[in-house]
Structures are given as C-alpha cells and as structure tokens.
N, C-alpha and C. Protein backbone atom coordinates (compact mmCIF):
# COMPACT_ATOMS: atom_id res chain seq x y z
N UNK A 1 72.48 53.17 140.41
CA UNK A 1 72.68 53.12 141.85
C UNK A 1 73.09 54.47 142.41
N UNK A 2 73.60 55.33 141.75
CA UNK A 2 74.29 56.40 142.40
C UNK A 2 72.79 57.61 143.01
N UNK A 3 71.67 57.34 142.60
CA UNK A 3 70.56 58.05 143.10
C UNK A 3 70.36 57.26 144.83
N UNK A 4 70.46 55.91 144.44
CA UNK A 4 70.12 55.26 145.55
C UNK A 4 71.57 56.00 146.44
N UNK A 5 72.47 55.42 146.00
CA UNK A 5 73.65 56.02 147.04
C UNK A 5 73.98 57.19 147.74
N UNK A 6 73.28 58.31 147.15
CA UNK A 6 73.33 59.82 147.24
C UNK A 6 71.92 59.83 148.87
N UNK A 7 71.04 58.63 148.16
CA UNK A 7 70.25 58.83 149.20
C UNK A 7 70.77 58.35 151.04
N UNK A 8 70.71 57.28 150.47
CA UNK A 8 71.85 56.17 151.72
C UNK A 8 72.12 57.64 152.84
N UNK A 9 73.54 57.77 151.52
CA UNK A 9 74.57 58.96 152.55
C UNK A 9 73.55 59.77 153.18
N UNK A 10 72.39 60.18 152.71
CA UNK A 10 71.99 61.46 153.22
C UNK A 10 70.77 61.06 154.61
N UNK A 11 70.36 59.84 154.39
CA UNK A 11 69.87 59.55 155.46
C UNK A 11 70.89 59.13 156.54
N UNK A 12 72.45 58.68 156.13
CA UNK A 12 73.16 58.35 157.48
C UNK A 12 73.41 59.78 157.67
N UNK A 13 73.41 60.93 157.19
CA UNK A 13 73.88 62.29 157.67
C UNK A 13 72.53 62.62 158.54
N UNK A 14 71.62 62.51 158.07
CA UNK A 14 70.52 62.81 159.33
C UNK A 14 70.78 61.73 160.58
N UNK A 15 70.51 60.61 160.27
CA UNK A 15 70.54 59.97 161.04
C UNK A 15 72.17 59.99 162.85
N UNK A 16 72.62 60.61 162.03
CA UNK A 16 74.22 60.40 162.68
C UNK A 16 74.50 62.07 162.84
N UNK A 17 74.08 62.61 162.25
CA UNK A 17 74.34 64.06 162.29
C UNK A 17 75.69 64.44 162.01
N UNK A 18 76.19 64.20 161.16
CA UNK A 18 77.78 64.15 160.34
C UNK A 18 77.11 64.78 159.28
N UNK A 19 78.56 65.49 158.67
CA UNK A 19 78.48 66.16 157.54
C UNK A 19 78.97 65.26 156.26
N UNK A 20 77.92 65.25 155.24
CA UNK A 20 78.06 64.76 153.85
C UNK A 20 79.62 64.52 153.67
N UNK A 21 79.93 65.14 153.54
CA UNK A 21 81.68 65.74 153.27
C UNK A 21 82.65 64.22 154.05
N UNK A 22 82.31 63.93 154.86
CA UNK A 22 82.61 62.64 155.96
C UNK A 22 82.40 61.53 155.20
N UNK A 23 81.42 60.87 154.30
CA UNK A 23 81.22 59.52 153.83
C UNK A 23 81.42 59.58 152.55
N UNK A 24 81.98 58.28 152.80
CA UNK A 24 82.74 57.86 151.50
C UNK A 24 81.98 56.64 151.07
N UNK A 25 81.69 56.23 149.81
CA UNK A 25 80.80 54.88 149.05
C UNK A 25 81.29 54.06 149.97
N UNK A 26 82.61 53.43 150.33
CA UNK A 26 82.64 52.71 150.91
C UNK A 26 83.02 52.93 152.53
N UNK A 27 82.69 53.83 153.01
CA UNK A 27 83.19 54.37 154.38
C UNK A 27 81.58 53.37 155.11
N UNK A 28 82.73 52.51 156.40
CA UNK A 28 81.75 51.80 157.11
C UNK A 28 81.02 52.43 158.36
N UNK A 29 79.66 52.36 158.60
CA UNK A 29 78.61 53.09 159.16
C UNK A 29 79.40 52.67 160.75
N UNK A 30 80.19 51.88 161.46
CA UNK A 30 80.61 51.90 163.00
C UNK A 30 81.72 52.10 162.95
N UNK A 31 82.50 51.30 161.83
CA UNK A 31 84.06 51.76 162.12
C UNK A 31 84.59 52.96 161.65
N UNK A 32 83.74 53.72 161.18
CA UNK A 32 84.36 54.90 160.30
C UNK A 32 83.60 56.06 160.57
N UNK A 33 81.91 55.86 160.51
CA UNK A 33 81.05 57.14 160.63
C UNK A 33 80.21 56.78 162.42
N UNK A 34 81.20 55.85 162.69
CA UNK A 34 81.01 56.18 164.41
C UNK A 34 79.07 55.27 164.71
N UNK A 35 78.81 54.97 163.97
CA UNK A 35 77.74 54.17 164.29
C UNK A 35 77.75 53.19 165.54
N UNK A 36 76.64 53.53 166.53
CA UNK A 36 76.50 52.59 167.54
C UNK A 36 75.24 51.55 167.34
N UNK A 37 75.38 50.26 168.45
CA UNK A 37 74.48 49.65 167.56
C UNK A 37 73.05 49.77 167.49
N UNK A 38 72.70 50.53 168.71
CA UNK A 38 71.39 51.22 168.27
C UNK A 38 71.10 51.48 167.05
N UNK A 39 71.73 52.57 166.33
CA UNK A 39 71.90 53.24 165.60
C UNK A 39 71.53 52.64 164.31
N UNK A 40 72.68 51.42 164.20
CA UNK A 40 72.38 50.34 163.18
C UNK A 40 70.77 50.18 162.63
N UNK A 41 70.22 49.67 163.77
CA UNK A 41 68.69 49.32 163.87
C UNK A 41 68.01 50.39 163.12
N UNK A 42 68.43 51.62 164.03
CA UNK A 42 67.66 53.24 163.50
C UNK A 42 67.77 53.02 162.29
N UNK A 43 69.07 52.89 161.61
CA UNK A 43 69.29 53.30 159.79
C UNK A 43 68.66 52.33 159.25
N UNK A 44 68.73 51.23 159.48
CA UNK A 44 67.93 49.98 158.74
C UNK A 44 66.23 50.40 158.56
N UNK A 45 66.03 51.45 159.82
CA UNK A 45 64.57 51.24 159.66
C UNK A 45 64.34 52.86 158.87
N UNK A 46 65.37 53.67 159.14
CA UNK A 46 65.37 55.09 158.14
C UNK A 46 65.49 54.14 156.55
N UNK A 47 65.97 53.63 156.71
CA UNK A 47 65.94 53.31 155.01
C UNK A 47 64.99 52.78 154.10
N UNK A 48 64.25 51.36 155.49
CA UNK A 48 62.98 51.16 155.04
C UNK A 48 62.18 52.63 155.02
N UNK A 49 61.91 53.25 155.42
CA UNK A 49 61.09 54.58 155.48
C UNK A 49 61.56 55.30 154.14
N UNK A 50 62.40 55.45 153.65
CA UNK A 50 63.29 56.72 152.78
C UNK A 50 62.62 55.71 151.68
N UNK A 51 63.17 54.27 151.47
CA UNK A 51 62.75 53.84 149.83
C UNK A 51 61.00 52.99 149.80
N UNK A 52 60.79 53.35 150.94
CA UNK A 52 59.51 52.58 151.12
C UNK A 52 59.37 50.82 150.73
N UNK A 53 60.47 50.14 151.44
CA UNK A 53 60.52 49.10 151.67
C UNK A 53 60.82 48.53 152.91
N UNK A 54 60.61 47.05 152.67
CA UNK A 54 60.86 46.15 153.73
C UNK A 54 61.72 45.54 154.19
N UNK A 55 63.32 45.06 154.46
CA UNK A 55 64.21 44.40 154.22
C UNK A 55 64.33 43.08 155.91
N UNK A 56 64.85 42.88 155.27
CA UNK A 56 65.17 41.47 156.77
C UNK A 56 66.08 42.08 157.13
N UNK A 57 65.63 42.16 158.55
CA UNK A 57 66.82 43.06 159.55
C UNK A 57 67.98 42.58 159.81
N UNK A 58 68.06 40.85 160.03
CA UNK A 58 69.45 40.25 159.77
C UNK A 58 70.38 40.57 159.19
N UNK A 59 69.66 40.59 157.88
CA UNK A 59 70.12 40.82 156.59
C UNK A 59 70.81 42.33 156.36
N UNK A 60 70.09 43.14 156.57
CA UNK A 60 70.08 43.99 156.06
C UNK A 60 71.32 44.65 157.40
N UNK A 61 71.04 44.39 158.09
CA UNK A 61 72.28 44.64 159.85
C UNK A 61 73.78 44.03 159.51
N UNK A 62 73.62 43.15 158.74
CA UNK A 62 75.39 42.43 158.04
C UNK A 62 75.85 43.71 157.54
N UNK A 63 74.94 44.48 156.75
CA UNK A 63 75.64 45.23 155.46
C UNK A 63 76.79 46.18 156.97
N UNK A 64 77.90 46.63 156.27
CA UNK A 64 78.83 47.19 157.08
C UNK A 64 79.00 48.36 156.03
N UNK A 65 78.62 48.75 155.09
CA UNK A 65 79.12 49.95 154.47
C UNK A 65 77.92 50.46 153.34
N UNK A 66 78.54 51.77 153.03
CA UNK A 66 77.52 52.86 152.06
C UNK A 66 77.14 52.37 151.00
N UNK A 67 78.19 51.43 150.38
CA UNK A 67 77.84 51.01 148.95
C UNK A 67 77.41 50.05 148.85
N UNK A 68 77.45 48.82 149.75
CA UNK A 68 76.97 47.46 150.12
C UNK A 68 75.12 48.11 150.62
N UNK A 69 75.10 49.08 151.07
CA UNK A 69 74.32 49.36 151.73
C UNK A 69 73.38 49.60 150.34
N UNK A 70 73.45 50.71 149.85
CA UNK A 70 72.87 50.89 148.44
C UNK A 70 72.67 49.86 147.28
N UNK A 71 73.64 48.73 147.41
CA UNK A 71 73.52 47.46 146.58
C UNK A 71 72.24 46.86 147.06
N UNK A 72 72.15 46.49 148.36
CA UNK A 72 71.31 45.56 149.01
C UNK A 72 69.67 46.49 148.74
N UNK A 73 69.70 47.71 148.85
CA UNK A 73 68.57 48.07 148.56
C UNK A 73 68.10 48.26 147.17
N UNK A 74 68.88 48.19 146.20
CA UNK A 74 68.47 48.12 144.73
C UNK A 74 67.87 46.77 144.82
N UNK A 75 68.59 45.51 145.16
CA UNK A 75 68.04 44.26 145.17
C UNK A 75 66.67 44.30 145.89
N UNK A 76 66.52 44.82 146.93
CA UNK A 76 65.37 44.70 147.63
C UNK A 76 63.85 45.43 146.64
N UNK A 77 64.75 46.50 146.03
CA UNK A 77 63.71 47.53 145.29
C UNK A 77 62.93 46.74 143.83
N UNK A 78 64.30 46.11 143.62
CA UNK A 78 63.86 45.14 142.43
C UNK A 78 63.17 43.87 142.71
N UNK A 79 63.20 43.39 143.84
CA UNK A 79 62.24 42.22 143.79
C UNK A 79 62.94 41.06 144.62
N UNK A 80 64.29 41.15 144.46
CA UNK A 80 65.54 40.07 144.91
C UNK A 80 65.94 40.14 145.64
C-alpha cells in the first residue's frame, strides 16, 4: 500500500495545492487539508484518473482520510 499511499498524497497536493510536508496517512482531506466539497468530487475523480479506475462515488465520498483513502483503492484495484 505505501506506493498507493505516496500516490493518494500526491494527487491531494496537486489537487489542493498544499505542500507534501502537510499530510499525514491519516490526516483528513476537509478537516485537516482544508478540502471543500467540490473538491471531494475533484479527488474522487483525480484518483479514478491517477489508478485508472472506477469507484462508486458514494462510496468512495465516505472515505474521510489518506489512508482509508489508499485502502479503498487497493480494494477497488484488486477486484473488491
């Protein structure tokens, strides 16, 4: 996971324009790295783009943090 996680962070640093140095595995994308809920939407769909998948936006809009965030896309990557 830590390839996946390295990625995560680096698309919320584009996405948010914060410096690496700012997120933490578990630092949450609104209450912590200032995410609005636009934004939310944006990263859900940067991420489908970054791992070249599909995820349920519901689904995938619950996740509240970096490492939950990176969990949910290993599952997605694997099949589950």
């Amino acid at each position: 996971m830590s390839d996946t996680i390295e990625r995560v962070k680096q698309v919320t640093v584009d996405l948010l324009g914060i410096d690496v140095d700012q997120i933490a595995d578990q630092s949450r994308f609104v209450e912590d790295l200032g995410a609005e809920s636009i934004q939310s939407i944006e990263l859900v769909a940067a991420f489908e783009e970054e791992f070249d998948i599909e995820m349920d936006e519901d689904a995938a809009l619950a996740i509240t943090n970096v490492s939950a965030a990176a969990v949910f896309i290993d599952k997605v990557i694997a099949g589950g």
